[in-house]
PDB file of N, CA and C in Angstrom:
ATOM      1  N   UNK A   1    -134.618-131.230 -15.516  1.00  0.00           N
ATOM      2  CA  UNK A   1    -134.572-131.984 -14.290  1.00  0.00           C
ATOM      3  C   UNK A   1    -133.743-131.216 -13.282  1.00  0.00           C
ATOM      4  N   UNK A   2    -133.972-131.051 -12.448  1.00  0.00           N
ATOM      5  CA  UNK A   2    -133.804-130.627 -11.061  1.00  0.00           C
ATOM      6  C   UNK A   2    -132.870-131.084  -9.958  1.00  0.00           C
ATOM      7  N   UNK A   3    -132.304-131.178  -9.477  1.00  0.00           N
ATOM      8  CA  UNK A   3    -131.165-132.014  -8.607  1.00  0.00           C
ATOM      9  C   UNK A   3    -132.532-132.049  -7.257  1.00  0.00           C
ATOM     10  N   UNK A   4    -132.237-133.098  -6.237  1.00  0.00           N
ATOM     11  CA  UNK A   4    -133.011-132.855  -4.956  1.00  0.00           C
ATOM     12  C   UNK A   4    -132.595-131.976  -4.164  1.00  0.00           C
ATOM     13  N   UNK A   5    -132.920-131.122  -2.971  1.00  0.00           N
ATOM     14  CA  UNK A   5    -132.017-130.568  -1.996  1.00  0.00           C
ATOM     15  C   UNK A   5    -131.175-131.139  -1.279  1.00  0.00           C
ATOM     16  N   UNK A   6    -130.106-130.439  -0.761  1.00  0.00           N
ATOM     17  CA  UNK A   6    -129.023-131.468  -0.152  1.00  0.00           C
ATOM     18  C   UNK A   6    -130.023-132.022   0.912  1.00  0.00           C
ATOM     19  N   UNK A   7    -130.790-131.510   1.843  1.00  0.00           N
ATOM     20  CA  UNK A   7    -131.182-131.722   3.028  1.00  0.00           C
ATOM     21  C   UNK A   7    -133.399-131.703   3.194  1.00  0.00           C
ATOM     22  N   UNK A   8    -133.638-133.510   2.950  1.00  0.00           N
ATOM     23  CA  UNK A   8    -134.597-133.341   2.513  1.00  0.00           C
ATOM     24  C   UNK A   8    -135.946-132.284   2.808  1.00  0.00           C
ATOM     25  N   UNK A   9    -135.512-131.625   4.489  1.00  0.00           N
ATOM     26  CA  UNK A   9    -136.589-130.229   4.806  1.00  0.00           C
ATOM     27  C   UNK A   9    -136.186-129.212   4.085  1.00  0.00           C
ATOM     28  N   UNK A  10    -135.142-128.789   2.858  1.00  0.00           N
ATOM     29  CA  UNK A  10    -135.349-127.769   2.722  1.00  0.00           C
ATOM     30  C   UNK A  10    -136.246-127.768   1.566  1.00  0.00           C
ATOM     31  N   UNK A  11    -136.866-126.678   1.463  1.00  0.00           N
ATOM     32  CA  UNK A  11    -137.585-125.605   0.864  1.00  0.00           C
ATOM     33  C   UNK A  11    -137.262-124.694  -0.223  1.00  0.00           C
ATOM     34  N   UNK A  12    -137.958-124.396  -1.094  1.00  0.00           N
ATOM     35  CA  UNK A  12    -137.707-123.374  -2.117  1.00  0.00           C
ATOM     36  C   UNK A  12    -138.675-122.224  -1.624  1.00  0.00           C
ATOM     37  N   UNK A  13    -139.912-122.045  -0.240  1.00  0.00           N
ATOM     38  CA  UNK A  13    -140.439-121.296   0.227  1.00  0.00           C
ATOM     39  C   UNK A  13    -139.513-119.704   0.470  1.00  0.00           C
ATOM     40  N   UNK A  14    -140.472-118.824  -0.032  1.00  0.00           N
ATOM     41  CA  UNK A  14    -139.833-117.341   0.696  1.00  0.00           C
ATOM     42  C   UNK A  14    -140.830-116.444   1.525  1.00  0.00           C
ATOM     43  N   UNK A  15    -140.265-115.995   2.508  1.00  0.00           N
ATOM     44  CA  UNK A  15    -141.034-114.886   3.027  1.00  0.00           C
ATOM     45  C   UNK A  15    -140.741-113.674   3.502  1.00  0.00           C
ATOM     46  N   UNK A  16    -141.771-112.701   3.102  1.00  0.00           N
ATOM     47  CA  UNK A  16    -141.697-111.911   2.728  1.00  0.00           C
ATOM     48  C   UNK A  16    -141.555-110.978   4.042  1.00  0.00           C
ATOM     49  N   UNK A  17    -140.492-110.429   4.394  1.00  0.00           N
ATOM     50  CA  UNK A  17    -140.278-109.550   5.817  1.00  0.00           C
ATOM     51  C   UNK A  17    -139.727-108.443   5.527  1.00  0.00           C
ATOM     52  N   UNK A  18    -140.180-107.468   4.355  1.00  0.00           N
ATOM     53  CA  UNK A  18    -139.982-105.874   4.406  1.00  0.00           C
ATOM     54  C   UNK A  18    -140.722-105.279   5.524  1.00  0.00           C
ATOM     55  N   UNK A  19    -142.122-105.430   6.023  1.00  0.00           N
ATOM     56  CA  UNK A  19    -142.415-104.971   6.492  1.00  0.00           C
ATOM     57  C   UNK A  19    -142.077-105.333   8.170  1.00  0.00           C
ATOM     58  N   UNK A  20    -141.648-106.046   8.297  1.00  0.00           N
ATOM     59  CA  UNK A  20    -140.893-106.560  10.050  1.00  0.00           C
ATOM     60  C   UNK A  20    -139.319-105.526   9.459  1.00  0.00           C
ATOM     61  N   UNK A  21    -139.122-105.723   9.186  1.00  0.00           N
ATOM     62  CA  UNK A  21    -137.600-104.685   8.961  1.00  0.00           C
ATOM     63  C   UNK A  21    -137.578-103.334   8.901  1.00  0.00           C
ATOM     64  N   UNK A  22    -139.047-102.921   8.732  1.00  0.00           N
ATOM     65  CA  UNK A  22    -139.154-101.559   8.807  1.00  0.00           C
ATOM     66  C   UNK A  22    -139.700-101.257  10.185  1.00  0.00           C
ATOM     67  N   UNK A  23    -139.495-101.945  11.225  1.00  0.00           N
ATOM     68  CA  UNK A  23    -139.889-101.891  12.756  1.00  0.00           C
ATOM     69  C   UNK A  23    -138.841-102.526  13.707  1.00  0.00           C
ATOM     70  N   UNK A  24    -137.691-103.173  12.824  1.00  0.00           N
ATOM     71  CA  UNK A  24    -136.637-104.053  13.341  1.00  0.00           C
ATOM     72  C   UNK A  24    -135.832-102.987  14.459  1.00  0.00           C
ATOM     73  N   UNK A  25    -135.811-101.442  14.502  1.00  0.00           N
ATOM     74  CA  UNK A  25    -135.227-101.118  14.810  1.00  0.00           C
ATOM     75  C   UNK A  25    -135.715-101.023  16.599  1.00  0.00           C
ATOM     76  N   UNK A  26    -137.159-100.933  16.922  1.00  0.00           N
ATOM     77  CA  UNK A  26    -137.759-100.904  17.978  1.00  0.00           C
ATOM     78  C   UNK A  26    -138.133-102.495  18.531  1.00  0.00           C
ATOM     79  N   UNK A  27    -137.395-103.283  19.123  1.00  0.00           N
ATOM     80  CA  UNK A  27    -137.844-104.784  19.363  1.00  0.00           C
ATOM     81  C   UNK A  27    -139.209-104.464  19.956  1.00  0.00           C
ATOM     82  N   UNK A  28    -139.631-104.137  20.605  1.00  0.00           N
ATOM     83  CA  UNK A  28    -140.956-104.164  21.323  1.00  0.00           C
ATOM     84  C   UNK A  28    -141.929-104.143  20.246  1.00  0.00           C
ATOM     85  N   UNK A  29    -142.131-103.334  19.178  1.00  0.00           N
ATOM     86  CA  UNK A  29    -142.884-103.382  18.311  1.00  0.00           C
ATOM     87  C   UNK A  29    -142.712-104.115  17.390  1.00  0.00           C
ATOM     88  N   UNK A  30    -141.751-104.549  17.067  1.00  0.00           N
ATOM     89  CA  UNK A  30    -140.853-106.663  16.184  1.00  0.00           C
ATOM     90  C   UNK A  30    -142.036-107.392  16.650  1.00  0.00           C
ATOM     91  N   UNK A  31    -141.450-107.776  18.151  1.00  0.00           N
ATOM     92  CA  UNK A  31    -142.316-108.583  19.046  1.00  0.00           C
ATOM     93  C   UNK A  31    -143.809-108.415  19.152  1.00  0.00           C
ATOM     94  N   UNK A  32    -144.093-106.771  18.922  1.00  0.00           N
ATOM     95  CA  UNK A  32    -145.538-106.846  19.002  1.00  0.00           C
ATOM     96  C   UNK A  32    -146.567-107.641  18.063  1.00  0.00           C
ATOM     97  N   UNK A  33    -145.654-107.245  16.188  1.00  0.00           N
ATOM     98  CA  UNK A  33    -146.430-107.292  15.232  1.00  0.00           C
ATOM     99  C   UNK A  33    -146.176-108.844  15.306  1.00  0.00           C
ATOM    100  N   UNK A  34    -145.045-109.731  15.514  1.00  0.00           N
ATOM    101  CA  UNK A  34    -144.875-110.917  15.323  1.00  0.00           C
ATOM    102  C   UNK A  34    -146.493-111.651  16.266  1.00  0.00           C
ATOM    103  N   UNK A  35    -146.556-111.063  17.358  1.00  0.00           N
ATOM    104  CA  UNK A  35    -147.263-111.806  18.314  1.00  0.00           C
ATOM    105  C   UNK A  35    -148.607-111.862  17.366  1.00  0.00           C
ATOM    106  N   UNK A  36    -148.928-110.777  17.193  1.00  0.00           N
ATOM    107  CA  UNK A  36    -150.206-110.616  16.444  1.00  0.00           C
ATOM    108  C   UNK A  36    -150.391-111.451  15.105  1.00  0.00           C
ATOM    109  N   UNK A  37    -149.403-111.382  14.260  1.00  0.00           N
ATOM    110  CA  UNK A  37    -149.302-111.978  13.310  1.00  0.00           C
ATOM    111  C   UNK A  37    -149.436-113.913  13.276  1.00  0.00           C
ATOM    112  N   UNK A  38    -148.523-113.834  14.013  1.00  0.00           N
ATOM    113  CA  UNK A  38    -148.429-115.205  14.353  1.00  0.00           C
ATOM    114  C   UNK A  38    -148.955-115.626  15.740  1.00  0.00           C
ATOM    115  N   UNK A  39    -149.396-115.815  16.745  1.00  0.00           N
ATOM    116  CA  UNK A  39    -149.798-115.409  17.729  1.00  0.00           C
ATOM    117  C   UNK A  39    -151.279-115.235  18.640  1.00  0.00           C
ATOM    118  N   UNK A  40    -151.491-114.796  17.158  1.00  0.00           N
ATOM    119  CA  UNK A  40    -153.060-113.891  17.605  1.00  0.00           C
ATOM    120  C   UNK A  40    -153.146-113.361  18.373  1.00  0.00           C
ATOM    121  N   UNK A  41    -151.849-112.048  18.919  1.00  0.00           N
ATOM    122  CA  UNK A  41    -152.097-111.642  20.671  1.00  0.00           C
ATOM    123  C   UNK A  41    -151.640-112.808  21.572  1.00  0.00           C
ATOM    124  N   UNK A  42    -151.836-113.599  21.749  1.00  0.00           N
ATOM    125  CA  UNK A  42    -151.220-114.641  22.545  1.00  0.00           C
ATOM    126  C   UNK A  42    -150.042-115.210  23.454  1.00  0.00           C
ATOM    127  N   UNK A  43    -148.955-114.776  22.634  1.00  0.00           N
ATOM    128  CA  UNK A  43    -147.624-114.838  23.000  1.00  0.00           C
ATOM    129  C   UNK A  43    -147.222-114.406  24.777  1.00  0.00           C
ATOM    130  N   UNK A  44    -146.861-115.669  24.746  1.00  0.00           N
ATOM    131  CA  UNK A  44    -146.359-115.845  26.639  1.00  0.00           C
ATOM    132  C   UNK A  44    -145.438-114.402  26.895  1.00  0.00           C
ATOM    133  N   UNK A  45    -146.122-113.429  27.864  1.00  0.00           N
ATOM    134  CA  UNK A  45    -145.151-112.231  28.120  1.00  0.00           C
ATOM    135  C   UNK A  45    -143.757-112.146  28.626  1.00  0.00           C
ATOM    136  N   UNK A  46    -143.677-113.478  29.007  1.00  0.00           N
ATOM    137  CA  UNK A  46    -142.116-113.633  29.526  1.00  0.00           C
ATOM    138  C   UNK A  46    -141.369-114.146  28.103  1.00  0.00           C
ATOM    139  N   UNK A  47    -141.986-114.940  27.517  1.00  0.00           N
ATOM    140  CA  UNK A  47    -141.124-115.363  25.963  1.00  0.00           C
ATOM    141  C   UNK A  47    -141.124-113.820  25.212  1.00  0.00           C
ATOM    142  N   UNK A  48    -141.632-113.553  25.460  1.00  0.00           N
ATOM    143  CA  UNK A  48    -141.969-112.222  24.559  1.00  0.00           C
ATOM    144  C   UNK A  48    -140.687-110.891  25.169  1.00  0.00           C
ATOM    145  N   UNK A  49    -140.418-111.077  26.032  1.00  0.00           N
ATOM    146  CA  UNK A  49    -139.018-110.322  27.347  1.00  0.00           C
ATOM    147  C   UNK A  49    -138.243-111.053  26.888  1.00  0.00           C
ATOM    148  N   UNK A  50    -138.181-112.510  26.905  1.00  0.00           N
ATOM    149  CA  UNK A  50    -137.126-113.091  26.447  1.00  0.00           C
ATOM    150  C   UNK A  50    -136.319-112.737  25.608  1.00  0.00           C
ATOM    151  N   UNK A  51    -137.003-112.750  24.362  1.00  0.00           N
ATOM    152  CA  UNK A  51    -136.662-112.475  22.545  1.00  0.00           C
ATOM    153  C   UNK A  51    -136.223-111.004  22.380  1.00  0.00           C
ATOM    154  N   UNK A  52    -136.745-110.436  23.140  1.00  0.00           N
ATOM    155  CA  UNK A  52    -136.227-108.645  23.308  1.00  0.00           C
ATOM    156  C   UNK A  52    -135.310-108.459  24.100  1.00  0.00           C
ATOM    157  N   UNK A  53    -135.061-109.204  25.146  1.00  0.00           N
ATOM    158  CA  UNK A  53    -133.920-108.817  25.648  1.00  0.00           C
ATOM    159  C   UNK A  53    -132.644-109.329  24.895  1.00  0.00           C
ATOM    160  N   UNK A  54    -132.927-110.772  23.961  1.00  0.00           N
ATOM    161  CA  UNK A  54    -131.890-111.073  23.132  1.00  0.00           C
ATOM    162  C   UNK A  54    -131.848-109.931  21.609  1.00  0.00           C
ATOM    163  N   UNK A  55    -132.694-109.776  21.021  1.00  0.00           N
ATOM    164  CA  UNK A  55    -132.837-108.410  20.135  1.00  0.00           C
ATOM    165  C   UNK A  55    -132.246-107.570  20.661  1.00  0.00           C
ATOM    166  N   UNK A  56    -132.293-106.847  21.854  1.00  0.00           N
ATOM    167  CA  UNK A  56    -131.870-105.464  22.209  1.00  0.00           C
ATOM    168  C   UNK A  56    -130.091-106.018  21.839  1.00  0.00           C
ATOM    169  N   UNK A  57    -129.504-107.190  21.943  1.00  0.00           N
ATOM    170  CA  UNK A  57    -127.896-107.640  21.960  1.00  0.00           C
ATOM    171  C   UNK A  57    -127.592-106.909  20.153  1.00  0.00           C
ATOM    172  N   UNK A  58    -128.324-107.089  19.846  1.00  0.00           N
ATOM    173  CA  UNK A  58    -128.085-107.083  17.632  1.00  0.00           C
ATOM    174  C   UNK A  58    -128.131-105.636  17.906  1.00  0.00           C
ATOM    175  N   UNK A  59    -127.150-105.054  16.947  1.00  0.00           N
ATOM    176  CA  UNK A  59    -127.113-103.399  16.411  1.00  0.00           C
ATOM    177  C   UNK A  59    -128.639-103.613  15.593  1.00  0.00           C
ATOM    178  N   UNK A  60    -129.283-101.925  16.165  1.00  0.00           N
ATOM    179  CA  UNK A  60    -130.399-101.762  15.465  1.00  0.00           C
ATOM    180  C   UNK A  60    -130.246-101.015  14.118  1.00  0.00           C
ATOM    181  N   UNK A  61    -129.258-100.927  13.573  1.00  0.00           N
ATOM    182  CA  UNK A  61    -128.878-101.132  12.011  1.00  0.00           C
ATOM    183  C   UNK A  61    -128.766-102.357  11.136  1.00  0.00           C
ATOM    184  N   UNK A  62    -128.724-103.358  11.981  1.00  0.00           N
ATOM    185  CA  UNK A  62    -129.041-104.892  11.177  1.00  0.00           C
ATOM    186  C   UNK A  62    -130.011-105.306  11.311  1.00  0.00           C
ATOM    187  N   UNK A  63    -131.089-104.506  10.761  1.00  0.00           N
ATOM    188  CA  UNK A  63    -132.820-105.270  10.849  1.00  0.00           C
ATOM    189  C   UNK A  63    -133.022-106.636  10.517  1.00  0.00           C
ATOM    190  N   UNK A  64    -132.239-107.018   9.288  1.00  0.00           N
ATOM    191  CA  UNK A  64    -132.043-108.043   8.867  1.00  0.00           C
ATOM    192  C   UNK A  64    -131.955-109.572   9.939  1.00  0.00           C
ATOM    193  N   UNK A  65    -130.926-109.420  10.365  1.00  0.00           N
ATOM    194  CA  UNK A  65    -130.393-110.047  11.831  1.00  0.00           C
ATOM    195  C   UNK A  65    -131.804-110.430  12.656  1.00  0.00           C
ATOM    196  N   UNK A  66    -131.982-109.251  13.336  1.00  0.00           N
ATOM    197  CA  UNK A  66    -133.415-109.137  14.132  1.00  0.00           C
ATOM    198  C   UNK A  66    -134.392-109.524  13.773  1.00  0.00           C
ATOM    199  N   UNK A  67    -134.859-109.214  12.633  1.00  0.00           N
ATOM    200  CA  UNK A  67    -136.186-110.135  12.049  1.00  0.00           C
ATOM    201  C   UNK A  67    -135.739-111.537  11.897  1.00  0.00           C
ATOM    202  N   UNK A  68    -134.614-112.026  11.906  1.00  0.00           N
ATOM    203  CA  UNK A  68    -134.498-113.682  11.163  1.00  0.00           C
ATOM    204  C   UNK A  68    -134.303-114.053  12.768  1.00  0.00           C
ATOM    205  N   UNK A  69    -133.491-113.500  14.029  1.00  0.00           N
ATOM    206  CA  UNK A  69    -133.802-114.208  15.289  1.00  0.00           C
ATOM    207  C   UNK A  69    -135.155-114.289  15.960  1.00  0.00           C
ATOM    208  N   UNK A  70    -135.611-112.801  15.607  1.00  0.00           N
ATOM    209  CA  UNK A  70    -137.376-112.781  16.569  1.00  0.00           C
ATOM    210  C   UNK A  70    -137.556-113.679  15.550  1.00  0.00           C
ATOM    211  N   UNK A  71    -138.385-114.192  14.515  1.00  0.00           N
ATOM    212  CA  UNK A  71    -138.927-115.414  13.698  1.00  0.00           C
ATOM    213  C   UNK A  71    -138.632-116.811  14.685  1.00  0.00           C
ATOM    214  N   UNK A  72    -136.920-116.793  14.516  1.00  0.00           N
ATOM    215  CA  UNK A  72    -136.132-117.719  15.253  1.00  0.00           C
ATOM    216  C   UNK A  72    -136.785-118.074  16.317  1.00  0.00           C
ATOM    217  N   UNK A  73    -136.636-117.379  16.963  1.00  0.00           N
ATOM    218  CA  UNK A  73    -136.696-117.476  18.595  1.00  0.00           C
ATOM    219  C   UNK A  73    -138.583-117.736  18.596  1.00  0.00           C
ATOM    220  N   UNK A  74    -139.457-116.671  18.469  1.00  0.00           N
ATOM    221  CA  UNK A  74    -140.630-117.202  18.640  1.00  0.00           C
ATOM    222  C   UNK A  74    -141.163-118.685  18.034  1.00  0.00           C
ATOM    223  N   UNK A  75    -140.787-118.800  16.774  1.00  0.00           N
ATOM    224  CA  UNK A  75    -141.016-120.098  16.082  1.00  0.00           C
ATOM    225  C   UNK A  75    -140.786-121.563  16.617  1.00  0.00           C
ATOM    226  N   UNK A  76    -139.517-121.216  17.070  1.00  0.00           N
ATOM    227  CA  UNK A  76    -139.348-122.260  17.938  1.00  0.00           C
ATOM    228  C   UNK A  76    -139.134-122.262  19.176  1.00  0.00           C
ATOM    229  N   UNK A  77    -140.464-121.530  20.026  1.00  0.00           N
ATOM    230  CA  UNK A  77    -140.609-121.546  21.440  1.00  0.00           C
ATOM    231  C   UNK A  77    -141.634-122.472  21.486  1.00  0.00           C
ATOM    232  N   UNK A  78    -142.014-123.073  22.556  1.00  0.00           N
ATOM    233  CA  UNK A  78    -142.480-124.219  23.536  1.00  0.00           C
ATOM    234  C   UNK A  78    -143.952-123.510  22.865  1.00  0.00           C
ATOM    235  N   UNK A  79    -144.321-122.446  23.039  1.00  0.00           N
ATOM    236  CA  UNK A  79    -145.909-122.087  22.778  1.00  0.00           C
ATOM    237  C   UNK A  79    -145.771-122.686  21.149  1.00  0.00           C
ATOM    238  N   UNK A  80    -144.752-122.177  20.100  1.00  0.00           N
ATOM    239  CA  UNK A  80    -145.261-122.272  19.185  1.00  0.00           C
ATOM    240  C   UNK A  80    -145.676-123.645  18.579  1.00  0.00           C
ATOM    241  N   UNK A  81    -144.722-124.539  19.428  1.00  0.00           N
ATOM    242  CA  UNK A  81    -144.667-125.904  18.935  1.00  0.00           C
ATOM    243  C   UNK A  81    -146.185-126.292  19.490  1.00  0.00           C
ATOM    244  N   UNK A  82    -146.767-125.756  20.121  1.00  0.00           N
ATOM    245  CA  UNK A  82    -148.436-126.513  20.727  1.00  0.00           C
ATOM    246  C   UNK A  82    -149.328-125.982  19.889  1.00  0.00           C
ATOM    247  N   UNK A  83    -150.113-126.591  19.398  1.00  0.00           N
ATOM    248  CA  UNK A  83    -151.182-126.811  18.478  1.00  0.00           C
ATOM    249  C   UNK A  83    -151.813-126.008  19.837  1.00  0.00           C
ATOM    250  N   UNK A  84    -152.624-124.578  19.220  1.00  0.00           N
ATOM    251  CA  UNK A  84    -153.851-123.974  19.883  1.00  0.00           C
ATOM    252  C   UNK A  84    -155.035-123.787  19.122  1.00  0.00           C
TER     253      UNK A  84
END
């Protein structure tokens, strides 16, 4: 038996972001593959300036960092929350 999570949204989900970390160091191309990925091309070009101009703030030695804010930040922008 299992205990519940403290907090009933969490998750035992993982995902898998070697390959966003091996581009973490160039935000423009973060942002590119995210758009595509998630996105379909789509992604509002000013949200997309947005998230890079906050990326360019993170040392591009903490890919780590950068991939978990671009996720951050696009995931929960105004586009992502609308059903397209």
């Amino acid at each position: 038996w299992a205990a519940p999570p403290a907090y009933p949204w969490q998750t035992q989900y993982r995902v898998q972001i070697d390959g966003l970390r091996a581009i973490a160091a160039d935000p423009g191309a973060l942002m590119d593959q995210i758009n595509t990925d998630l996105f379909y091309g789509r992604m509002d070009p000013m949200a997309r300036q947005i998230i890079i101009n906050r990326l360019d703030m993170i040392s591009s030695s903490n890919a780590e960092q950068r991939v978990g804010e671009a996720l951050y930040y696009a995931l929960t922008s105004p586009q992502a929350m609308v059903q397209q």
